[in-house]
C-alpha atoms as a PDB file:
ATOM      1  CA  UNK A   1      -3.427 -10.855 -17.413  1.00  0.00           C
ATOM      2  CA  UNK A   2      -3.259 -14.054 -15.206  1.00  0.00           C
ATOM      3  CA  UNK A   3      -1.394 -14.762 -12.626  1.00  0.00           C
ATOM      4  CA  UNK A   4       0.343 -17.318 -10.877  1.00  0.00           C
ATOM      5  CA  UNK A   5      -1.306 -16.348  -7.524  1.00  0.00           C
ATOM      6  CA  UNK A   6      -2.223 -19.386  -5.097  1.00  0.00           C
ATOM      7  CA  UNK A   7       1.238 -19.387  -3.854  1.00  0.00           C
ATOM      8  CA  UNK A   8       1.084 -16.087  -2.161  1.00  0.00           C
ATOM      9  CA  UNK A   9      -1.525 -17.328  -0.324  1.00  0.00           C
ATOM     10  CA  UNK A  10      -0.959 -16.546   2.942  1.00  0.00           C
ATOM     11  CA  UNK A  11       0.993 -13.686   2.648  1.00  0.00           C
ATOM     12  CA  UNK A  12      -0.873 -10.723   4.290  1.00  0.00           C
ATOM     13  CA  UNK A  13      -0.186  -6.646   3.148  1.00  0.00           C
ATOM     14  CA  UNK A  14      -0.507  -3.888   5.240  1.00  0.00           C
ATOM     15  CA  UNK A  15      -1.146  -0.490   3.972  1.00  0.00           C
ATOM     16  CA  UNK A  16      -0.598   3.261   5.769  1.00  0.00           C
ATOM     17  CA  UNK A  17      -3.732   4.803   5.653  1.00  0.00           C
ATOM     18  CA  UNK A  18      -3.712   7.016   8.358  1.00  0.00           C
ATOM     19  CA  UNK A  19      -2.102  10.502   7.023  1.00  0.00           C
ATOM     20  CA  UNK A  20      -4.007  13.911   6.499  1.00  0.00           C
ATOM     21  CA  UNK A  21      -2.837  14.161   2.946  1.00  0.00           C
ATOM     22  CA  UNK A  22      -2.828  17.970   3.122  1.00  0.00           C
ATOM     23  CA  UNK A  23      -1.534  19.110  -0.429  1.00  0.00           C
ATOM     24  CA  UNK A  24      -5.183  17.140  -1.732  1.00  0.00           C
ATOM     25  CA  UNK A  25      -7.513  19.372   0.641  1.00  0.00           C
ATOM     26  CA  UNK A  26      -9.641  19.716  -1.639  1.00  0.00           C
ATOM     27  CA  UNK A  27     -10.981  16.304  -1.529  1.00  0.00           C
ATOM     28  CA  UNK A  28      -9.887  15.351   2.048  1.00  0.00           C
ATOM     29  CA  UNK A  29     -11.672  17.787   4.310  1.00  0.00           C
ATOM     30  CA  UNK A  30     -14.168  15.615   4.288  1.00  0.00           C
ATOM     31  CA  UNK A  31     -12.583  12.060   3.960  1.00  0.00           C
ATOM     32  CA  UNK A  32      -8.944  10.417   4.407  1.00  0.00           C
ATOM     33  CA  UNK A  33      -6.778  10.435   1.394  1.00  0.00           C
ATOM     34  CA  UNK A  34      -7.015   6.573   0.888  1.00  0.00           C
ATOM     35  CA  UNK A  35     -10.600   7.212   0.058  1.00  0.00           C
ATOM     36  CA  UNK A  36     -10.187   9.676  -2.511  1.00  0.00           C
ATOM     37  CA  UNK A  37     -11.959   8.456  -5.768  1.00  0.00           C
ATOM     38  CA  UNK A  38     -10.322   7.485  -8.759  1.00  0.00           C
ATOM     39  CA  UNK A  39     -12.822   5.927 -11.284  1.00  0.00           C
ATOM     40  CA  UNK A  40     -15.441   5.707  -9.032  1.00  0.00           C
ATOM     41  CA  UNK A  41     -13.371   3.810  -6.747  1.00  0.00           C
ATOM     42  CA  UNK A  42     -11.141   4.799  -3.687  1.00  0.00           C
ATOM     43  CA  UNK A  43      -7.232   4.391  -4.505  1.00  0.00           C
ATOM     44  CA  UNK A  44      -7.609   2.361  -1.299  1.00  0.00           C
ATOM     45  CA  UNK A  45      -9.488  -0.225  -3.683  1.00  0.00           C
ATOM     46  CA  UNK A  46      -7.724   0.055  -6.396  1.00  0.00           C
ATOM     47  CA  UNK A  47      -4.460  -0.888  -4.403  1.00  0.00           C
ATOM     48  CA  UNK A  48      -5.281  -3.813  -2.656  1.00  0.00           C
ATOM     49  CA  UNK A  49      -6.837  -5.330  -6.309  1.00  0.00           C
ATOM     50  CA  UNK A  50      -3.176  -4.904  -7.142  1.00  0.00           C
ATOM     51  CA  UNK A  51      -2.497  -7.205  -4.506  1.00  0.00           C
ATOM     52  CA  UNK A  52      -5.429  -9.550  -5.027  1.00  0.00           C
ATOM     53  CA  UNK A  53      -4.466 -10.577  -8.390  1.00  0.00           C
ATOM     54  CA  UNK A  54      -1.882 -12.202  -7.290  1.00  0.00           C
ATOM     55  CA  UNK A  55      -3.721 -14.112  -4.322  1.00  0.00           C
ATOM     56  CA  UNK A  56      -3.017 -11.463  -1.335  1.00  0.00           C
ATOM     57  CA  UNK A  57      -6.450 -11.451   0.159  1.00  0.00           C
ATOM     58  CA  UNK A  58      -5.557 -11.096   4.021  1.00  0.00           C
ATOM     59  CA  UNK A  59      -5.000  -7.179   4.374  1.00  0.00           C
ATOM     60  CA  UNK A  60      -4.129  -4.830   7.593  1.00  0.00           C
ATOM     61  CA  UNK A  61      -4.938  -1.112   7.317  1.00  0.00           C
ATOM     62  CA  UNK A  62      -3.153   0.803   9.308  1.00  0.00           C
ATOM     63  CA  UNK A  63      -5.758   3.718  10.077  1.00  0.00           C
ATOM     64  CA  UNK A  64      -5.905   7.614  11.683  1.00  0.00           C
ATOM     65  CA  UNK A  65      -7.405  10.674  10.087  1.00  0.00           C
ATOM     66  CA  UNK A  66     -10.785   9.753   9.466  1.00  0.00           C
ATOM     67  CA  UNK A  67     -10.262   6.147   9.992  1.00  0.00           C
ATOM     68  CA  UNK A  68     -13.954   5.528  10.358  1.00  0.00           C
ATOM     69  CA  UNK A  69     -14.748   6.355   6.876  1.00  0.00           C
ATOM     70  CA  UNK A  70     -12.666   3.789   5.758  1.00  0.00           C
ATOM     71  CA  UNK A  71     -14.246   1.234   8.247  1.00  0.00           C
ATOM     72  CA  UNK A  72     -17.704   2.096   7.545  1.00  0.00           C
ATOM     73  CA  UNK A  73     -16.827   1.747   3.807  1.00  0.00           C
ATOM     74  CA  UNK A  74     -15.203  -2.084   4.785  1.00  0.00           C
ATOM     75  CA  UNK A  75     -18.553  -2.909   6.769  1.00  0.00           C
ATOM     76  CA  UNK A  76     -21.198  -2.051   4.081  1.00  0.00           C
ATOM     77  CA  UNK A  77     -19.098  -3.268   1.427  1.00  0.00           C
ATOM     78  CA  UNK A  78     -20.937  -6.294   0.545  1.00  0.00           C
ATOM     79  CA  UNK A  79     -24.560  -4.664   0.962  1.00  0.00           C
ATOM     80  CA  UNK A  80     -22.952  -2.060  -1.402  1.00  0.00           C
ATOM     81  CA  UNK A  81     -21.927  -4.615  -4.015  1.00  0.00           C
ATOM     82  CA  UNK A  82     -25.020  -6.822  -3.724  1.00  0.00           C
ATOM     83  CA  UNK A  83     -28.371  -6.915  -4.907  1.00  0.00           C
ATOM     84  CA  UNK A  84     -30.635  -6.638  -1.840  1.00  0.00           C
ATOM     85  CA  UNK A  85     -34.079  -7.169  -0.406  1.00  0.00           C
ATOM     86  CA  UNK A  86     -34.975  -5.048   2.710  1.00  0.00           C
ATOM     87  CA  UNK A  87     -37.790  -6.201   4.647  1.00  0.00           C
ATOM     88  CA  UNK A  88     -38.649  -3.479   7.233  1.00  0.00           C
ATOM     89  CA  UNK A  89     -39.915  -6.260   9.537  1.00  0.00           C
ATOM     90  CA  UNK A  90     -37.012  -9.001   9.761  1.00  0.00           C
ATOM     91  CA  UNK A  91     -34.055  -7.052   7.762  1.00  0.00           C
ATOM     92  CA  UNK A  92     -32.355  -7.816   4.500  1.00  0.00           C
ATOM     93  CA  UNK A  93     -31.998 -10.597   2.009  1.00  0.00           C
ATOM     94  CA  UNK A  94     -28.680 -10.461  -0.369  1.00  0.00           C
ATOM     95  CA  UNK A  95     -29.001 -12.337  -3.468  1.00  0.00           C
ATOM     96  CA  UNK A  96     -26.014 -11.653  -5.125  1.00  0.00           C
ATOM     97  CA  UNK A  97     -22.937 -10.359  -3.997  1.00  0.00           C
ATOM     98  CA  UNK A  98     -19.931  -9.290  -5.975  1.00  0.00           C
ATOM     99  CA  UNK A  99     -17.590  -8.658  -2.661  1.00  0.00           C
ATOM    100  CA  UNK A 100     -14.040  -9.379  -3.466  1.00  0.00           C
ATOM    101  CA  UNK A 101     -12.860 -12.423  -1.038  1.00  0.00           C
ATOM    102  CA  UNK A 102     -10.971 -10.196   1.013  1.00  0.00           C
ATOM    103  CA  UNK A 103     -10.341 -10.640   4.666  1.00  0.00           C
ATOM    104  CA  UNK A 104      -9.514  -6.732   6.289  1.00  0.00           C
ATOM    105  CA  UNK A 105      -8.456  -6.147   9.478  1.00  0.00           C
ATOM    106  CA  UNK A 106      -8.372  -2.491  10.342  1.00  0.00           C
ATOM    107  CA  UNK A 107      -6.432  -0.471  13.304  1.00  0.00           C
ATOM    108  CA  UNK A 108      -6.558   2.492  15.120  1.00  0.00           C
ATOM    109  CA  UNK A 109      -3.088   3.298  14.817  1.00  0.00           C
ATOM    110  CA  UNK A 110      -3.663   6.686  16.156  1.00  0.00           C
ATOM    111  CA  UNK A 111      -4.310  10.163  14.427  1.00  0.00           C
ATOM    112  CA  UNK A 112      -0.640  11.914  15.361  1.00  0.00           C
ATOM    113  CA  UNK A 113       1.380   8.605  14.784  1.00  0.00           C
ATOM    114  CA  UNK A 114       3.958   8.559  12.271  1.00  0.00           C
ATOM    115  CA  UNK A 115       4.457   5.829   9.350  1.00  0.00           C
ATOM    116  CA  UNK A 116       6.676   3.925  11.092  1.00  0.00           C
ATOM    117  CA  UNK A 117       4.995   3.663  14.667  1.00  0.00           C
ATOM    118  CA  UNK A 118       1.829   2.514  12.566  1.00  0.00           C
ATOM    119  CA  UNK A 119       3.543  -0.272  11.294  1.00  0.00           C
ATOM    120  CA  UNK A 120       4.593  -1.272  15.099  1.00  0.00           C
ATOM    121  CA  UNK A 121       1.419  -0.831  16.328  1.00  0.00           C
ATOM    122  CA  UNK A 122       0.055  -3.448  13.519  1.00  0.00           C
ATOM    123  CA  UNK A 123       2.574  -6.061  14.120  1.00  0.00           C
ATOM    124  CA  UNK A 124       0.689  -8.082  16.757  1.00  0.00           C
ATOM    125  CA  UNK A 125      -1.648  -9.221  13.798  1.00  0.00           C
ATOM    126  CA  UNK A 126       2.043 -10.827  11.640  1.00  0.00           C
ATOM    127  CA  UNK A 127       2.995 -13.643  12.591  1.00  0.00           C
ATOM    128  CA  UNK A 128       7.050 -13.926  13.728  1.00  0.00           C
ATOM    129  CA  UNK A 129       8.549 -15.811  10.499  1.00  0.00           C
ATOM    130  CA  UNK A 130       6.392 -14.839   7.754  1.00  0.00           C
ATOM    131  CA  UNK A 131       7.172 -11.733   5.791  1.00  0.00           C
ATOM    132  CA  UNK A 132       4.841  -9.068   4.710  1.00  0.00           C
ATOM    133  CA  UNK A 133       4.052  -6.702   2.142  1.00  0.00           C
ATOM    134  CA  UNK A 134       3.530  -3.117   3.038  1.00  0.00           C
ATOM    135  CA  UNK A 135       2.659  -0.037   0.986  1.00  0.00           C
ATOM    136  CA  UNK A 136       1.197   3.551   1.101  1.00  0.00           C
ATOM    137  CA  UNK A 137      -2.632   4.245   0.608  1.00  0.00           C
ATOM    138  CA  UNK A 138      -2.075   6.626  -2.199  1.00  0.00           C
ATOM    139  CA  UNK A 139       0.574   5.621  -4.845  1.00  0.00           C
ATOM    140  CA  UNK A 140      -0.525   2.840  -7.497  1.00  0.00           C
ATOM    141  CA  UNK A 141       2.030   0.972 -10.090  1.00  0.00           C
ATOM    142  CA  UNK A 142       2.023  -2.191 -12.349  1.00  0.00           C
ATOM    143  CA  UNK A 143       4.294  -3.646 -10.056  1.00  0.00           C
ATOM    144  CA  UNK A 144       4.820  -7.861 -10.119  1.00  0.00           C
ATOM    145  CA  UNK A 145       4.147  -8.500  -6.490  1.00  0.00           C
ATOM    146  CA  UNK A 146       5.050 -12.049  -7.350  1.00  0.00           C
ATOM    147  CA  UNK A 147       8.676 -11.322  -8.724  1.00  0.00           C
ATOM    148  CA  UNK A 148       9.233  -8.869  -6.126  1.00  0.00           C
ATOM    149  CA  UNK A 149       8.023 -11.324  -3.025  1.00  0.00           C
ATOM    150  CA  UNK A 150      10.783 -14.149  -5.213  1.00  0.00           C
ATOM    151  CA  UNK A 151      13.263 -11.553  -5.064  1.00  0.00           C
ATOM    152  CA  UNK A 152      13.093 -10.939  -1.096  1.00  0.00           C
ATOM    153  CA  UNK A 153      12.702 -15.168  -0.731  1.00  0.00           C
ATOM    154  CA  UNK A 154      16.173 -15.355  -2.987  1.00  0.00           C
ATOM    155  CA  UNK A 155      18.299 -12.483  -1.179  1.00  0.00           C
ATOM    156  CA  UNK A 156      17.336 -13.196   2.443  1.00  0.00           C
ATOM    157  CA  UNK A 157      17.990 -10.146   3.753  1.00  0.00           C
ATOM    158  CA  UNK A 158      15.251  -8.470   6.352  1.00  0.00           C
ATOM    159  CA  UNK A 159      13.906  -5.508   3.492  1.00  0.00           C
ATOM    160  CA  UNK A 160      12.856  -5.456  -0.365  1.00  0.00           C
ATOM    161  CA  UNK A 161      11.731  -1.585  -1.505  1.00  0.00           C
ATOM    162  CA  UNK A 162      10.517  -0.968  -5.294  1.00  0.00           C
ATOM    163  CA  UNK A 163      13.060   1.504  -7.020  1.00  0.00           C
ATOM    164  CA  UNK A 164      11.503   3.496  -9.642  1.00  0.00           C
ATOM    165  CA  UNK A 165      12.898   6.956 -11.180  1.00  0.00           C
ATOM    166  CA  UNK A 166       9.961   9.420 -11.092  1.00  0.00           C
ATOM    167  CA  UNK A 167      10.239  13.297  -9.423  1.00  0.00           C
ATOM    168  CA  UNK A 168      12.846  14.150  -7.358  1.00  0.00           C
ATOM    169  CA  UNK A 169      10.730  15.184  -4.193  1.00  0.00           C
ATOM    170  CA  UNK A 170      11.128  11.756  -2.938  1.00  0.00           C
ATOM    171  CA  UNK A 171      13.667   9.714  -1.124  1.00  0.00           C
ATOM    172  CA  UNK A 172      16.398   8.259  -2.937  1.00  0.00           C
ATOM    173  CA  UNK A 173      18.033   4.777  -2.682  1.00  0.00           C
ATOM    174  CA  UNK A 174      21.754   4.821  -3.341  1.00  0.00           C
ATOM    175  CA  UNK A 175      22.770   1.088  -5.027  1.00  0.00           C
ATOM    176  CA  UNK A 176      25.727  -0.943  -5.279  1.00  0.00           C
ATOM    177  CA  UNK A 177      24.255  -3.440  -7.506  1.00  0.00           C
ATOM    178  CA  UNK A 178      20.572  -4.451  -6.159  1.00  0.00           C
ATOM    179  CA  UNK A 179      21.955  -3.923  -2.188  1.00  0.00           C
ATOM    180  CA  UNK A 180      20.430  -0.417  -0.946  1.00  0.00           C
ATOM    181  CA  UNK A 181      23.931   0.853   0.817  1.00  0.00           C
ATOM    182  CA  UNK A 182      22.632   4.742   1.420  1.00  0.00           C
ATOM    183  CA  UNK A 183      19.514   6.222   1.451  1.00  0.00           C
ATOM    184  CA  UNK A 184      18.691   9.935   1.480  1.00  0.00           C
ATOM    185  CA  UNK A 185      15.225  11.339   2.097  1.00  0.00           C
ATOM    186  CA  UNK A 186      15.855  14.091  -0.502  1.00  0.00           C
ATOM    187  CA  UNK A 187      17.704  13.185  -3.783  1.00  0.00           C
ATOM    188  CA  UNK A 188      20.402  15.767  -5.030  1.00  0.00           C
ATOM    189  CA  UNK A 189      19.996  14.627  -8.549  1.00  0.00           C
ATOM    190  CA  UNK A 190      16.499  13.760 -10.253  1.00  0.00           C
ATOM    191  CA  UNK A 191      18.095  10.657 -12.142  1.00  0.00           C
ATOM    192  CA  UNK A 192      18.434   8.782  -8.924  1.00  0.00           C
ATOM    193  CA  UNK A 193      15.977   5.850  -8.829  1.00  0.00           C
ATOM    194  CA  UNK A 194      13.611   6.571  -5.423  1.00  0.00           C
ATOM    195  CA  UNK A 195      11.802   4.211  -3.221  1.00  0.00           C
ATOM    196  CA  UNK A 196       8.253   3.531  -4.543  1.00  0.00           C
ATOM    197  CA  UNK A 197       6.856   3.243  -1.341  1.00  0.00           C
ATOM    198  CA  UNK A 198       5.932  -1.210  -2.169  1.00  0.00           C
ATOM    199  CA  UNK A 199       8.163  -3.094   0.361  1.00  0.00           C
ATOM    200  CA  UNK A 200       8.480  -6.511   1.131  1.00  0.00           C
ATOM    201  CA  UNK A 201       9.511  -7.190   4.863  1.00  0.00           C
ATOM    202  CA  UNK A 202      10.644  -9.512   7.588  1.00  0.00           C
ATOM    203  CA  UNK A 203       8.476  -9.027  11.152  1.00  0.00           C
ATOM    204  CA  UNK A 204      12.044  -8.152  12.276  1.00  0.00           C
ATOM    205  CA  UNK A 205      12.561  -5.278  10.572  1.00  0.00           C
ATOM    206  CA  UNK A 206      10.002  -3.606  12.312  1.00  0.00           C
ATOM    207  CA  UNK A 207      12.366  -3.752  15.503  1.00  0.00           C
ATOM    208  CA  UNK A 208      13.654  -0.735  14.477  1.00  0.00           C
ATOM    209  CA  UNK A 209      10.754   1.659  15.159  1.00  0.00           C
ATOM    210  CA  UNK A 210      11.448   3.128  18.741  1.00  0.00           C
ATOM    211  CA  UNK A 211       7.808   4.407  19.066  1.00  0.00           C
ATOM    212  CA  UNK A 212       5.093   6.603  17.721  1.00  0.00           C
ATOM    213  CA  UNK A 213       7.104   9.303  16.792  1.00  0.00           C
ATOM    214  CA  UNK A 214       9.461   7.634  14.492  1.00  0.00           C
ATOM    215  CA  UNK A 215       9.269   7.886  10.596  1.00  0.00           C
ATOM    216  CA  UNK A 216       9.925   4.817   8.901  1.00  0.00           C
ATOM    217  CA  UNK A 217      11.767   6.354   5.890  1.00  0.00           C
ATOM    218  CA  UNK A 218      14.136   7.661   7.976  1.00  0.00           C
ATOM    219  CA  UNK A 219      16.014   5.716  10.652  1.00  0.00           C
ATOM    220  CA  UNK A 220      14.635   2.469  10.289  1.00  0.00           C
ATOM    221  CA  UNK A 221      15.298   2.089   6.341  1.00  0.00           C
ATOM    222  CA  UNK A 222      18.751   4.082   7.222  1.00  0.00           C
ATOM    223  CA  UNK A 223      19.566   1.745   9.367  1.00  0.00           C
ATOM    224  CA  UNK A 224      18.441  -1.112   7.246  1.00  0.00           C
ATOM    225  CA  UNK A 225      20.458  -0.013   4.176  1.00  0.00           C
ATOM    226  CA  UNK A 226      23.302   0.928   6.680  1.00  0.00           C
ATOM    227  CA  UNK A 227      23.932  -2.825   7.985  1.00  0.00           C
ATOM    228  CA  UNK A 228      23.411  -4.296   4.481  1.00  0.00           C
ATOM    229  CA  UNK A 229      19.577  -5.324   4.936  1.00  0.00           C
ATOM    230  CA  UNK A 230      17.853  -3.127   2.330  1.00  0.00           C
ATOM    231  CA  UNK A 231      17.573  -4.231  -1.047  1.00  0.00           C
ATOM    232  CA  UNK A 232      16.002  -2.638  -4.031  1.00  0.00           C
ATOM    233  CA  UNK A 233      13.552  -4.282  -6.765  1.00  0.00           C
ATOM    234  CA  UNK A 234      14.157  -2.612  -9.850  1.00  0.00           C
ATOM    235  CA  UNK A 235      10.272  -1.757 -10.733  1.00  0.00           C
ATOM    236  CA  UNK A 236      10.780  -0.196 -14.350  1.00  0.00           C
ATOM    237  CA  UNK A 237       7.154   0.044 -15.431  1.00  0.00           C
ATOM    238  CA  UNK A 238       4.836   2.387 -14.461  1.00  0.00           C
ATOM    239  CA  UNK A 239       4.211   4.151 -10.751  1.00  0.00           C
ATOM    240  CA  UNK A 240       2.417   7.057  -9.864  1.00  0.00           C
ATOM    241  CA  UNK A 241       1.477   8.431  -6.535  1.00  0.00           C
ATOM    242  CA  UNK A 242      -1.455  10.704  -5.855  1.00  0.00           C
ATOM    243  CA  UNK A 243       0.014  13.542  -3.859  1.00  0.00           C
ATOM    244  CA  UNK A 244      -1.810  16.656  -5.811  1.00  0.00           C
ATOM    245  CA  UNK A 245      -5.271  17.276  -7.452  1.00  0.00           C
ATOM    246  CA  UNK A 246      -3.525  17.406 -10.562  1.00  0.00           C
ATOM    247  CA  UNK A 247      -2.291  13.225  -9.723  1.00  0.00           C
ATOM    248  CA  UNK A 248      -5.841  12.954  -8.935  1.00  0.00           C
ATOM    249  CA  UNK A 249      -7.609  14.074 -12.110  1.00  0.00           C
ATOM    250  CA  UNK A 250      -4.484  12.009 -14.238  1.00  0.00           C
ATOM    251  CA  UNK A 251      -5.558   8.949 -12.602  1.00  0.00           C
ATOM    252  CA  UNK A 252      -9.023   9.103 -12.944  1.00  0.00           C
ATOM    253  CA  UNK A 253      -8.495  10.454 -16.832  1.00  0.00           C
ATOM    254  CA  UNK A 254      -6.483   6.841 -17.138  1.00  0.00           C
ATOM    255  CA  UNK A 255      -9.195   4.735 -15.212  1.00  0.00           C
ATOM    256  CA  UNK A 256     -12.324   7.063 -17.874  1.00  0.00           C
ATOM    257  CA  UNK A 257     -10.470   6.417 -21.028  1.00  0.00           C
ATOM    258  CA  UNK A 258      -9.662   2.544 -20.373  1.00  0.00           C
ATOM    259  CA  UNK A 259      -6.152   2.632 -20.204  1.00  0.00           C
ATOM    260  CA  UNK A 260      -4.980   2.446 -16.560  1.00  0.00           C
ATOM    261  CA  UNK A 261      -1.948   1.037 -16.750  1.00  0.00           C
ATOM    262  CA  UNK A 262      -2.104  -0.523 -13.452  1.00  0.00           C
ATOM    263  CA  UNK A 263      -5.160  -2.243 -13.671  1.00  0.00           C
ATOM    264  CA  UNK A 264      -3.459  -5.421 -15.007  1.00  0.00           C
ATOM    265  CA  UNK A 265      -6.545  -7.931 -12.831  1.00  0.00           C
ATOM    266  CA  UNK A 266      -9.659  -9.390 -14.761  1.00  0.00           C
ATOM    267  CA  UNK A 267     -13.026  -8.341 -14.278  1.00  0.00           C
END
């Protein structure tokens, strides 16, 4: 698939990867949940190539539980994707390096912090007018970044969230037309379309986190959708998060057999 990507240039994304991710313990005892492997490859990866394709390169990771796996995994990225001679005497020689142009800037955001005092703490590193792309470090979808940052430019108001209409466990958006009016952290019916956790914001919207402890699904997007400045993007293709052992092993059986419906990027 090609895309039309230069003119997101610019645009940076910042992705939550500082949670426990309990209900996968199996697999993050040892490592945070962002860096659980799906065909070979942490989700972590596999999200920001979402991004990537269409020319989001500049990344913030907000990190916490474990955060130094996923910074050690950042720094010996290129060694790891590089064919390499090590000279014991004056140190290595890369000859050829298939590192993705990204640039990665990753915070301590603190181990105890919740979603939405991550996203204050990162907010130093956005600049004041440009908007921003945020998502979680363990869902994945064939989402059009593109349409969905043209969608924010063309309503104006301070918040964009995917809808999508999976399992009922998550929070639902209430709509009157594409304007998020209600939103309710558990939905009563399992036909109402939930946020897929993909946003597109405004630097301003983040004035609504009052400090570490505050969830940003909660008052900040309540408050958002109760002054008129949520709106939804109707995402109607495919999303999945990775919230079980049993999302795990679906996503990797997707990536094994070839038909990963996310991985829309070349190469």
């Amino acid at each position: 698939m090609t895309h039309e990507a230069l003119p997101l240039r610019g645009v940076k994304a910042v992705i939550l990867a500082g949670g426990r991710g309990s209900r996968l313990s199996e697999e993050t005892d040892s490592k945070p949940k962002p860096m659980v492997e799906i065909g070979g490859r942490p989700i972590l990866w596999h999200i920001m190539k979402i991004y990537a394709q269409y020319g989001i390169e500049d990344f913030i990771i907000c990190l916490g539980y474990k955060g130094a796996r996923i910074k050690e995994y950042f720094y010996n990225y290129n060694l790891h994707s590089s064919d390499i001679t090590v000279d014991l005497r004056s140190g290595i020689t890369i000859h050829r390096s298939e590192a993705e142009d990204w640039r990665v800037t990753l915070v301590e955001t603190g181990l105890e912090t919740q979603t939405g005092g991550r996203l204050a703490k990162i907010r130093k590193y956005l600049g004041d007018d440009a908007l921003f792309c945020m998502t979680y470090g363990d869902a994945v979808a064939d989402i059009d970044i593109g349409a969905a940052l043209q969608f924010h430019k063309n309503h104006g108001k301070l918040a964009t969230v995917a809808a999508v209409r999976p399992l009922a466990r998550f929070g639902a958006l209430h709509l009157a037309g594409d304007l998020v009016d209600r939103f309710e952290e558990k939905p009563v019916e399992e036909s109402g379309l939930i946020s897929g956790g993909f946003f597109v914001l405004s630097p301003v919207a983040l004035d609504l986190i009052e400090g570490d402890a505050t969830l940003w699904e909660k008052e900040p997007m309540e408050k958002l959708a109760a002054a008129g400045e949520l709106m939804a993007y109707r995402h109607h293709g495919f999303w999945q998060p990775m919230d079980t052992l049993r999302d795990r092993m679906l996503l990797d059986h997707f990536c094994e057999t070839g038909t990963a419906p996310w991985m829309t990027w070349q190469g």
